[in-house]
PDB file of N, CA and C in Angstrom:
ATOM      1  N   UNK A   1     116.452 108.963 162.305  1.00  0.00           N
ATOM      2  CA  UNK A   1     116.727 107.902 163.255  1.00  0.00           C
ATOM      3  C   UNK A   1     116.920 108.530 164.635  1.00  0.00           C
ATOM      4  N   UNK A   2     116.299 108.192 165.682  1.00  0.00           N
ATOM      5  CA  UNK A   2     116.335 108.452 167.250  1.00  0.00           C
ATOM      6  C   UNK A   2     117.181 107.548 167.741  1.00  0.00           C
ATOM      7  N   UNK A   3     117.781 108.505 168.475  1.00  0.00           N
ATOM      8  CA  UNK A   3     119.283 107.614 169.371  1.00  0.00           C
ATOM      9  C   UNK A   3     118.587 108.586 171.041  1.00  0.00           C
ATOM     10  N   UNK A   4     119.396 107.594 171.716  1.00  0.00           N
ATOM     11  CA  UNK A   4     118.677 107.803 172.842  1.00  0.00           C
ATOM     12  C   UNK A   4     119.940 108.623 173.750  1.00  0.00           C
ATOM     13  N   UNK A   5     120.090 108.968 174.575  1.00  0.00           N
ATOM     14  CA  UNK A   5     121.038 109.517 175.460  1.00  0.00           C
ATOM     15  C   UNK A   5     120.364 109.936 177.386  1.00  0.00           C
ATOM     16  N   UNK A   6     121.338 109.859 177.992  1.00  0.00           N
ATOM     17  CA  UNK A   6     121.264 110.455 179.151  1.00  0.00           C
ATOM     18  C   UNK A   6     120.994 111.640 179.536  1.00  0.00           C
ATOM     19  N   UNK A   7     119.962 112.419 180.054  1.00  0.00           N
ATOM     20  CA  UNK A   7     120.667 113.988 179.646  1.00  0.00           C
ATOM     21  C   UNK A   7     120.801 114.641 180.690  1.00  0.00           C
ATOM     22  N   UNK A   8     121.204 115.672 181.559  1.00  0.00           N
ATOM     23  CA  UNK A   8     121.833 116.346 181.922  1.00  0.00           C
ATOM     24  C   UNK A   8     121.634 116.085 183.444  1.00  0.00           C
ATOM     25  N   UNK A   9     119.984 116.091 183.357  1.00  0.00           N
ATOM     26  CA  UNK A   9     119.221 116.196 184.740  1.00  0.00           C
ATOM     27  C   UNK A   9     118.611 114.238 184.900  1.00  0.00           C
ATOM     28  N   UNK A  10     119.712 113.713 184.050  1.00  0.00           N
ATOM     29  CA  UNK A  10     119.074 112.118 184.146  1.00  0.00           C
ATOM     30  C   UNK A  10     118.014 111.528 183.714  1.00  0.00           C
ATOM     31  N   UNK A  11     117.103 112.174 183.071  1.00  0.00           N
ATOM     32  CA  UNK A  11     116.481 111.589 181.937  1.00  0.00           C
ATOM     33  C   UNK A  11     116.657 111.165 181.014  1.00  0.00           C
ATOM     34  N   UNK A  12     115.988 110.397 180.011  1.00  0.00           N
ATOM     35  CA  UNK A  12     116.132 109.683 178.688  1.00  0.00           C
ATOM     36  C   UNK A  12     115.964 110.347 177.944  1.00  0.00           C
ATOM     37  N   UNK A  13     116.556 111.022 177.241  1.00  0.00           N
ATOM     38  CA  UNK A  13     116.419 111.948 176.104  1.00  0.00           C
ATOM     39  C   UNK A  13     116.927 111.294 174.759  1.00  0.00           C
ATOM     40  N   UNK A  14     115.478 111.495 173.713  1.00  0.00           N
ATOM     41  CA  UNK A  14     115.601 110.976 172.629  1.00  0.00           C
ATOM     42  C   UNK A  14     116.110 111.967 171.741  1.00  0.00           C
ATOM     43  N   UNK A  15     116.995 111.915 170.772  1.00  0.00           N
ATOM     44  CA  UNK A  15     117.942 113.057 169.406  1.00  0.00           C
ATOM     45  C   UNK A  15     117.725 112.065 168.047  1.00  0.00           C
ATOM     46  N   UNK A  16     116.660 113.216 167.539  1.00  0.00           N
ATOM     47  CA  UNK A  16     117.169 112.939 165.999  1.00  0.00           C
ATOM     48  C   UNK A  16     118.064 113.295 165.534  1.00  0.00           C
ATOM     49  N   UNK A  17     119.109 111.954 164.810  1.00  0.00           N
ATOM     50  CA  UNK A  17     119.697 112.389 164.862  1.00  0.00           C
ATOM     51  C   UNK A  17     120.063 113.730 163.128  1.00  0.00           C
ATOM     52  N   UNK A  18     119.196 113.438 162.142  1.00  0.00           N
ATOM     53  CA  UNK A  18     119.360 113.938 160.966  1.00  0.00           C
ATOM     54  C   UNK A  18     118.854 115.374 161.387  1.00  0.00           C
ATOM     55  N   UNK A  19     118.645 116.313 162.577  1.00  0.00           N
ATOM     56  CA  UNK A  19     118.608 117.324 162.697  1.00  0.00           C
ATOM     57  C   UNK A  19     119.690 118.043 163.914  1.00  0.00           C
ATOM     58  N   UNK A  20     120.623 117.365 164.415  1.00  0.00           N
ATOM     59  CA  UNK A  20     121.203 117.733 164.761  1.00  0.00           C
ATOM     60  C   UNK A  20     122.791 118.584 163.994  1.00  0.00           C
ATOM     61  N   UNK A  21     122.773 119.936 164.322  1.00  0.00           N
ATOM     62  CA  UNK A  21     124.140 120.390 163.846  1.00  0.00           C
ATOM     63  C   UNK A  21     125.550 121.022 164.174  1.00  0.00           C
ATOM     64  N   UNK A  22     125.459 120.795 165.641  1.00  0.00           N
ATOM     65  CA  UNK A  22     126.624 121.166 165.952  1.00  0.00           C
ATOM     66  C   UNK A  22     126.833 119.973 167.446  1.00  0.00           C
ATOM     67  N   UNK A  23     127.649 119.740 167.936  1.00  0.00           N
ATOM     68  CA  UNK A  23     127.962 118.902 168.826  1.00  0.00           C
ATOM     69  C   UNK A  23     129.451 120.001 169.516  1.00  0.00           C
ATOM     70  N   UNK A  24     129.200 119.733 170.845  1.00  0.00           N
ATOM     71  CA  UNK A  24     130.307 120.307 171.303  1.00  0.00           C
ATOM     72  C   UNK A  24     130.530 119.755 172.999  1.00  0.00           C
ATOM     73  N   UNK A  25     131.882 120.037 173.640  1.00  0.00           N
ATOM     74  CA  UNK A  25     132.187 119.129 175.085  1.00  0.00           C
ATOM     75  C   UNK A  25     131.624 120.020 176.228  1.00  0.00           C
ATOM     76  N   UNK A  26     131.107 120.455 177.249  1.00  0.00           N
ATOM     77  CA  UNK A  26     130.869 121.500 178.029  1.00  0.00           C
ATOM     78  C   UNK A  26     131.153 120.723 179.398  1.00  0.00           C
ATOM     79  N   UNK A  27     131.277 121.266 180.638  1.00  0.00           N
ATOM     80  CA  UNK A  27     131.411 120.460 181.966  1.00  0.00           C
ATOM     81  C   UNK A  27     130.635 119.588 182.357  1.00  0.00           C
ATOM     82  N   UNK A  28     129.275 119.890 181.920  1.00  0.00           N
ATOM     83  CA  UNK A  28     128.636 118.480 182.419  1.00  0.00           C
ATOM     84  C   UNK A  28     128.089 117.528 181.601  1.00  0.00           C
ATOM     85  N   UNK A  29     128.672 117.401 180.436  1.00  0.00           N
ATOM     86  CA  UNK A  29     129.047 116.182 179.455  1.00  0.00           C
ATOM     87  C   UNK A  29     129.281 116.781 177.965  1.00  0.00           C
ATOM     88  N   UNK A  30     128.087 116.654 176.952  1.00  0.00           N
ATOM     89  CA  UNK A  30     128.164 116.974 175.903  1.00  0.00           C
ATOM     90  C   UNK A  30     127.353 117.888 175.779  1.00  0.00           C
ATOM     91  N   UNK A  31     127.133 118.487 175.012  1.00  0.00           N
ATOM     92  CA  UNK A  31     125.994 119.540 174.260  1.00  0.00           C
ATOM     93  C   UNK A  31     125.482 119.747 172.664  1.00  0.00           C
ATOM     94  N   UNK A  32     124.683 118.988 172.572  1.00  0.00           N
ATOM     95  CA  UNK A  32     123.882 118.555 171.070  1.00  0.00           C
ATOM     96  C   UNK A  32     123.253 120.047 170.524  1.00  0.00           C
ATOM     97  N   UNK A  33     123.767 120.545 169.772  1.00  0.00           N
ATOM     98  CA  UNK A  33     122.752 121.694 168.643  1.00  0.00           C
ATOM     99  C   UNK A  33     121.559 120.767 168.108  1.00  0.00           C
ATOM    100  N   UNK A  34     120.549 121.878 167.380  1.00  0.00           N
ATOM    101  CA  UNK A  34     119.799 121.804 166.320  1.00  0.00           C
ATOM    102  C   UNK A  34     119.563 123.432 166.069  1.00  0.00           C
ATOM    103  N   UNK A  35     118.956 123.284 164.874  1.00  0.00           N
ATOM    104  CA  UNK A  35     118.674 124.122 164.497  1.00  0.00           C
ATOM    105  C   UNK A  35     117.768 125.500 165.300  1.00  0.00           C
ATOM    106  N   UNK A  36     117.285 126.432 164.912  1.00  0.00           N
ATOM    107  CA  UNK A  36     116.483 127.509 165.982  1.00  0.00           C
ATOM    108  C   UNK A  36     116.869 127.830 167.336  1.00  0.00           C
ATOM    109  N   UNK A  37     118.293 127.406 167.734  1.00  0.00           N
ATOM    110  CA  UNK A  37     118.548 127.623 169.082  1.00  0.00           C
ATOM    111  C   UNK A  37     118.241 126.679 170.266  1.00  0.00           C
ATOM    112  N   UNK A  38     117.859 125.618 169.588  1.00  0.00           N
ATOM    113  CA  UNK A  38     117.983 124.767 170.595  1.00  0.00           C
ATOM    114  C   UNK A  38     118.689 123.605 170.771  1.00  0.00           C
ATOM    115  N   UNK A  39     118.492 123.076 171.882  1.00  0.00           N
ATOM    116  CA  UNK A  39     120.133 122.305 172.015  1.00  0.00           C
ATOM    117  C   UNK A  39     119.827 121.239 173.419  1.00  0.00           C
ATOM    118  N   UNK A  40     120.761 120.145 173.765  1.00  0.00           N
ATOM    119  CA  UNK A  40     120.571 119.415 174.621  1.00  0.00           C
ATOM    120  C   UNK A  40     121.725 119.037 175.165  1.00  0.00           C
ATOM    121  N   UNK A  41     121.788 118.991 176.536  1.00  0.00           N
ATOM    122  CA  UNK A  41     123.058 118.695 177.236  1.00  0.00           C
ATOM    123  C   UNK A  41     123.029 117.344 177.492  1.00  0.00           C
ATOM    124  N   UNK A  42     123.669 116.024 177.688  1.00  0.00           N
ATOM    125  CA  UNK A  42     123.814 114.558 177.765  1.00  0.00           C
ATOM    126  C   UNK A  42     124.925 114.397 178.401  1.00  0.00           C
ATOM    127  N   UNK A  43     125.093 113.370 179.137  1.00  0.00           N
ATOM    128  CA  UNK A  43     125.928 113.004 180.165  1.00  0.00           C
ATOM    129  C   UNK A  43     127.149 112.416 179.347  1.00  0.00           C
ATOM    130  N   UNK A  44     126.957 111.937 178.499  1.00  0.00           N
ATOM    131  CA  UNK A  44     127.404 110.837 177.419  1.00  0.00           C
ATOM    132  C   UNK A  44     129.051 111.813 176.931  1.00  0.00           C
ATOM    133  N   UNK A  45     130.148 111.105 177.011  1.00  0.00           N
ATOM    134  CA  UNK A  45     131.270 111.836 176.546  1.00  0.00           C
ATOM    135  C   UNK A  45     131.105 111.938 175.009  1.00  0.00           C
ATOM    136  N   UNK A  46     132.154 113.418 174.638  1.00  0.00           N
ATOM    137  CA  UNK A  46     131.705 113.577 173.184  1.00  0.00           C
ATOM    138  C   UNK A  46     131.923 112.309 171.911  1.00  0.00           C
ATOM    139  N   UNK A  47     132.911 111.487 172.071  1.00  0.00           N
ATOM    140  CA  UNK A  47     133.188 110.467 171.308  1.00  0.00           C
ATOM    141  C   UNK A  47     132.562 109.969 171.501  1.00  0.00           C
ATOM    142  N   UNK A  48     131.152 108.890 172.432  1.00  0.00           N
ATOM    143  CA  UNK A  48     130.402 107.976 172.535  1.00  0.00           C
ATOM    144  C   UNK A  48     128.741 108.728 171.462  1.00  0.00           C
ATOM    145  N   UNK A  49     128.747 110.281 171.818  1.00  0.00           N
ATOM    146  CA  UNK A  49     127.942 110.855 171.113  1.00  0.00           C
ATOM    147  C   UNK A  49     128.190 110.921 169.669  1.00  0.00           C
ATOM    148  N   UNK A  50     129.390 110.994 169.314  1.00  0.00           N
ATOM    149  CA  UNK A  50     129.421 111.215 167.610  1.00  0.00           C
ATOM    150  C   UNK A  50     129.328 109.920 167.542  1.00  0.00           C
ATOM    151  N   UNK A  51     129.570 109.028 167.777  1.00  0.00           N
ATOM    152  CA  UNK A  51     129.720 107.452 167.870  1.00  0.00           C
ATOM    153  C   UNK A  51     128.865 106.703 167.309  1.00  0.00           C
ATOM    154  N   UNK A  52     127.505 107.304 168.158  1.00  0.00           N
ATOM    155  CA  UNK A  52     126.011 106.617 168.302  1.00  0.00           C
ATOM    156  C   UNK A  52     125.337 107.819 167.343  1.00  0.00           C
ATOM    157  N   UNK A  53     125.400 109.265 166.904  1.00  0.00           N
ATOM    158  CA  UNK A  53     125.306 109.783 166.399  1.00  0.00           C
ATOM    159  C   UNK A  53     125.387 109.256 164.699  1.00  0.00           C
ATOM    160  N   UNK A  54     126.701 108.955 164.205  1.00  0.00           N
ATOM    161  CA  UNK A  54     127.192 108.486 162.955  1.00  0.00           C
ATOM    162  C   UNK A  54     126.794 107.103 162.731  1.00  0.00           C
ATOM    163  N   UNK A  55     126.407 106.480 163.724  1.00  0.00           N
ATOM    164  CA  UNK A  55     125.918 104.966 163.305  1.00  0.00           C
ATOM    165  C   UNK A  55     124.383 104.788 163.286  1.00  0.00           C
ATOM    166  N   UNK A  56     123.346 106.119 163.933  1.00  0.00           N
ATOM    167  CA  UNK A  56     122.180 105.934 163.260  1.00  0.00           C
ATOM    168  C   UNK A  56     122.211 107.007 162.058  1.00  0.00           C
ATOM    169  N   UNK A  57     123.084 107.477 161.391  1.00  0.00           N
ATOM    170  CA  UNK A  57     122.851 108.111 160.207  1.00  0.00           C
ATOM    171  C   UNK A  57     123.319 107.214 158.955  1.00  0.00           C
ATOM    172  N   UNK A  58     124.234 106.127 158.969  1.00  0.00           N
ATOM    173  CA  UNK A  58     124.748 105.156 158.061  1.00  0.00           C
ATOM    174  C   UNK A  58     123.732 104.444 157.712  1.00  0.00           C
ATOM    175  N   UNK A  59     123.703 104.127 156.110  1.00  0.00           N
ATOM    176  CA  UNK A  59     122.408 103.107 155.969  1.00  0.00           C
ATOM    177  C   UNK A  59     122.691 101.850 156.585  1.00  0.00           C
ATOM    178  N   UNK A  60     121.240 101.478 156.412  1.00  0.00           N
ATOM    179  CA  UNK A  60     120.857 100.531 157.219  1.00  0.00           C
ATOM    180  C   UNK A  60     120.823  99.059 156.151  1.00  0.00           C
ATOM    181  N   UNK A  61     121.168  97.909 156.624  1.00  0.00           N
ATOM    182  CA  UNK A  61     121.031  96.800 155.227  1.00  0.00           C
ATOM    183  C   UNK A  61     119.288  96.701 155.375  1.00  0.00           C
TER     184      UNK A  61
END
């Protein structure tokens, strides 16, 4: 599931989210892991990210 976010430099940045694995707070918002070293910074505070994060991973009716 793709969740959408703000990201750093103000673009729309799309996160899957079933490959993301680490989440963490940095100064200029959040910072999304995945796997191989890469990663994405989002404007979005860390609670609105696990937020929208955990609600496209819950099934769906």
């Amino acid at each position: 599931m793709l969740v959408m976010f703000v990201g750093a430099d103000r673009t729309e940045t799309a996160v899957n989210a079933a490959q993301v694995t680490f989440v963490s707070s940095v100064n200029d918002g959040t910072r999304i892991r995945f796997g191989e070293g890469r990663s994405v910074t989002v404007t979005e505070p860390i609670a609105e990210v696990m937020r929208m994060l955990n609600e496209a991973l819950r099934p769906h009716d």
